[in-house]
Protein backbone atom coordinates (compact mmCIF):
# COMPACT_ATOMS: atom_id res chain seq x y z
CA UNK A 1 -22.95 83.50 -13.42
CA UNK A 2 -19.58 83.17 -11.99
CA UNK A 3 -16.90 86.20 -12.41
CA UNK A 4 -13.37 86.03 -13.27
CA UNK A 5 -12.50 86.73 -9.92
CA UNK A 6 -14.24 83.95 -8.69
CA UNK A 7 -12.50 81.77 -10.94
CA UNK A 8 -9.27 82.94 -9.98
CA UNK A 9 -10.67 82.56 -6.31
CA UNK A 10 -11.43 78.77 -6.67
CA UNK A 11 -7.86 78.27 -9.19
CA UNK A 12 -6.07 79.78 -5.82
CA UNK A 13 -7.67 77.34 -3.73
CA UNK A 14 -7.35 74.69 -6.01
CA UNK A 15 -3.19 75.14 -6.08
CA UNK A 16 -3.65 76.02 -2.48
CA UNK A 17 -5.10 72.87 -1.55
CA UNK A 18 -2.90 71.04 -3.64
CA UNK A 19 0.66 72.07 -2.22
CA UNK A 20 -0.77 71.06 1.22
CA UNK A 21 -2.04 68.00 -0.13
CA UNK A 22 1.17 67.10 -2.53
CA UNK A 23 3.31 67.64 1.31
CA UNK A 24 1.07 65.04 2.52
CA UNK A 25 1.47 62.74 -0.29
CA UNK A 26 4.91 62.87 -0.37
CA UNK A 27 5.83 62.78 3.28
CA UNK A 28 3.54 59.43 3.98
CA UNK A 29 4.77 57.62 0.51
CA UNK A 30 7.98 59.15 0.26
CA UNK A 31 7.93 60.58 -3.55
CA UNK A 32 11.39 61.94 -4.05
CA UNK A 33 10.73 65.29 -3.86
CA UNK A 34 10.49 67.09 -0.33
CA UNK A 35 11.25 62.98 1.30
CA UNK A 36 12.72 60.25 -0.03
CA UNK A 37 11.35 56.52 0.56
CA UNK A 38 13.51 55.45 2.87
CA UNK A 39 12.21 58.69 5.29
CA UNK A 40 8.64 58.09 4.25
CA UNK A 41 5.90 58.33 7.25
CA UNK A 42 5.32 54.79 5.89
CA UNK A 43 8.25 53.30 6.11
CA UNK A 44 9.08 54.43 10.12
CA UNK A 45 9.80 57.90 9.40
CA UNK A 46 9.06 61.17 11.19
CA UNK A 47 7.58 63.65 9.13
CA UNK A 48 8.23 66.84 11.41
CA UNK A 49 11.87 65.89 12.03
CA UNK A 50 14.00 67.17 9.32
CA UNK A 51 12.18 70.69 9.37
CA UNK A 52 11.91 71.32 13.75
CA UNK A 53 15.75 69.83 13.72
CA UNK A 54 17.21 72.27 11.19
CA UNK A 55 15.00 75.07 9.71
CA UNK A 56 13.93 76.63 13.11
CA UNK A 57 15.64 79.50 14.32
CA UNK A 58 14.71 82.57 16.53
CA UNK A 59 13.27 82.94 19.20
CA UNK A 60 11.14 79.86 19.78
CA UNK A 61 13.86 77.25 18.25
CA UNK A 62 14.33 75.79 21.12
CA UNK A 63 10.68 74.82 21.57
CA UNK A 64 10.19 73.70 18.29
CA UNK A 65 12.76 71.44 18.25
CA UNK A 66 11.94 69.70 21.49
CA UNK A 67 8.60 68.57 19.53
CA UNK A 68 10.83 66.74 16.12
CA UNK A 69 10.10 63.00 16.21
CA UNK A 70 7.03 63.27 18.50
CA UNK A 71 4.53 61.07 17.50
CA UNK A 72 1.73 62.71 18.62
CA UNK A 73 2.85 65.76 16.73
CA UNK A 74 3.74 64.04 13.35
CA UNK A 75 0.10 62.87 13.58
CA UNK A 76 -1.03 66.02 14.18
CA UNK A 77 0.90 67.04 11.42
CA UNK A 78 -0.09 64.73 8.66
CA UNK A 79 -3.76 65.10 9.93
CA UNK A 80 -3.70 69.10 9.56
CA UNK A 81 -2.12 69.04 5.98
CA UNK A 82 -4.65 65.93 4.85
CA UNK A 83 -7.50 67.92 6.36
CA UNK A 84 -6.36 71.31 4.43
CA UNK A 85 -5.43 69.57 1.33
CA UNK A 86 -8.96 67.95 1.06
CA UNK A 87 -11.22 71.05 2.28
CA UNK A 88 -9.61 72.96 -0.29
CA UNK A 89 -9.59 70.61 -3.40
CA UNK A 90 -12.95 69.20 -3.25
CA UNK A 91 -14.58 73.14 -1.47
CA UNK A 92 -15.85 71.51 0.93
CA UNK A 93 -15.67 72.50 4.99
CA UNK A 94 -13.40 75.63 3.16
CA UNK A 95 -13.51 77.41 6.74
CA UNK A 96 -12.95 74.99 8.55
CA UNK A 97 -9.80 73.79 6.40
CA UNK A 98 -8.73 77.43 5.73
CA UNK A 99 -8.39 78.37 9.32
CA UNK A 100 -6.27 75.01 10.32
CA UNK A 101 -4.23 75.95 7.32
CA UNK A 102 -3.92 79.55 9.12
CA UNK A 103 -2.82 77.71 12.54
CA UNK A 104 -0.74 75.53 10.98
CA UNK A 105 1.20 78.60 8.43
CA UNK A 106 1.16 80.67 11.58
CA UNK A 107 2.82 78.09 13.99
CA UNK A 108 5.67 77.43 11.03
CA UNK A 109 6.54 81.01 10.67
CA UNK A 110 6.92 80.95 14.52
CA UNK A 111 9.54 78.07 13.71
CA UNK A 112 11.49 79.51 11.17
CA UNK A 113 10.49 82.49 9.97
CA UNK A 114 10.66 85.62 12.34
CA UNK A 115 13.48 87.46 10.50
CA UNK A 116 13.15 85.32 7.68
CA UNK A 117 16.44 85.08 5.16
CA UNK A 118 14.93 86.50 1.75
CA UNK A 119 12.99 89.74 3.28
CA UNK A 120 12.78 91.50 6.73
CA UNK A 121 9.19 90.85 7.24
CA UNK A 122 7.46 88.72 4.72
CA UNK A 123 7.58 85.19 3.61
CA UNK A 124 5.90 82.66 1.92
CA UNK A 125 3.91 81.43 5.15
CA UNK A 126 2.39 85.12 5.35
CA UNK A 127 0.94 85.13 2.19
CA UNK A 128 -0.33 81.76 2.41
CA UNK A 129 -2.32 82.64 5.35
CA UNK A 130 -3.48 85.75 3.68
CA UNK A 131 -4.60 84.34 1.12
CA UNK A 132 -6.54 81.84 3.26
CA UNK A 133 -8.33 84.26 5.00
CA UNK A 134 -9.62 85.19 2.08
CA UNK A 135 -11.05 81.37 1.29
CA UNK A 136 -12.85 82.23 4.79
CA UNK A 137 -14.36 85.27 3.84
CA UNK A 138 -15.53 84.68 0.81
CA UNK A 139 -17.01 81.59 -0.70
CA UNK A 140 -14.27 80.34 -2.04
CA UNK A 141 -15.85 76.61 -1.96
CA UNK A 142 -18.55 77.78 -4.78
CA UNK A 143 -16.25 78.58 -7.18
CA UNK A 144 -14.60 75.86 -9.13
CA UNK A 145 -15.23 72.89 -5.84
CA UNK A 146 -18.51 70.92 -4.53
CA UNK A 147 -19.19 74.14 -2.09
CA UNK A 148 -22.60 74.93 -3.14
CA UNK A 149 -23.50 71.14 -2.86
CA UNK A 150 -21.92 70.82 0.39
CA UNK A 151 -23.85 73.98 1.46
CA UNK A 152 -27.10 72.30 0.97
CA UNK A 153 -26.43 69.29 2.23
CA UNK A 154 -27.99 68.58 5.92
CA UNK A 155 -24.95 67.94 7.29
CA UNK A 156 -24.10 71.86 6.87
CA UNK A 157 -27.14 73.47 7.78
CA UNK A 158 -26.48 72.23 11.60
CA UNK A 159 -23.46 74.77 11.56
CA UNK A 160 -21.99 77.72 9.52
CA UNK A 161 -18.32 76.25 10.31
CA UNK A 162 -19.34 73.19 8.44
CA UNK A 163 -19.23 75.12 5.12
């Protein structure tokens, strides 16, 4: 029998997976919300672009923004917040999907965030990873996804990372 905290562990990685999944969405199609069509990964657009060109400051800006419009890093890109989106969702590969969500929170705080505008130390990216390391120490797949499934499937049983 499942407890409330379990629910509210596989609700988190339910809206988790879904805000790296939505970013996704909308940056291939072009939605209207974060991108509009025209900009759309679809239509010729670079997905990394808009936030390596203006949101990164500090100490690393400079890097960061030599990387907008790379190809091989909007694939990268799109790849990492499909793979996310989907691990968390469905609860499957939750590990595997939690720690490149980690990389991937970590790496944009090193864009934008050190001395971020809204508090001296914390932002949104920080919690987000936090609260992915708790998908990987827990099993935050079972609750609310396809984890247990996925657990016994044969696939899984040839590595621990693949749950």
């Amino acid at each position: 029998m499942k407890t409330t905290t379990q629910y509210f562990i596989g609700l988190l990685r339910l809206l988790m997976g879904f805000i790296f999944l939505w970013a996704f969405l909308d940056k291939t199609f072009g939605l209207g919300f974060a991108t509009s069509f025209e900009n759309a990964w679809l239509n010729g657009g670079s997905p990394t672009t808009g936030f390596l060109t203006h949101a990164t400051k500090g100490p690393f800006a400079e890097i960061f923004q030599s990387l907008a419009g790379n190809g091989l890093i909007d694939v990268l890109f799109m790849l990492g917040l499909l793979f996310v989106g989907v691990t968390l969702v469905f609860g499957i590969m939750v590990r595997l999907g939690s720690l490149a969500g980690v990389v991937m929170l970590a790496l944009m705080y090193l864009a934008s965030a050190i001395l971020p505008e809204n508090n001296p130390l914390i932002d949104d990216h920080i919690i987000y990873a936090i609260i992915m390391l708790l998908f990987i120490s827990s099993d935050a797949g079972s609750y609310l996804g396809l984890g247990k499934r996925w657990d016994n499937s044969s696939f899984v049983k040839i590595s621990a990372w693949f749950k």
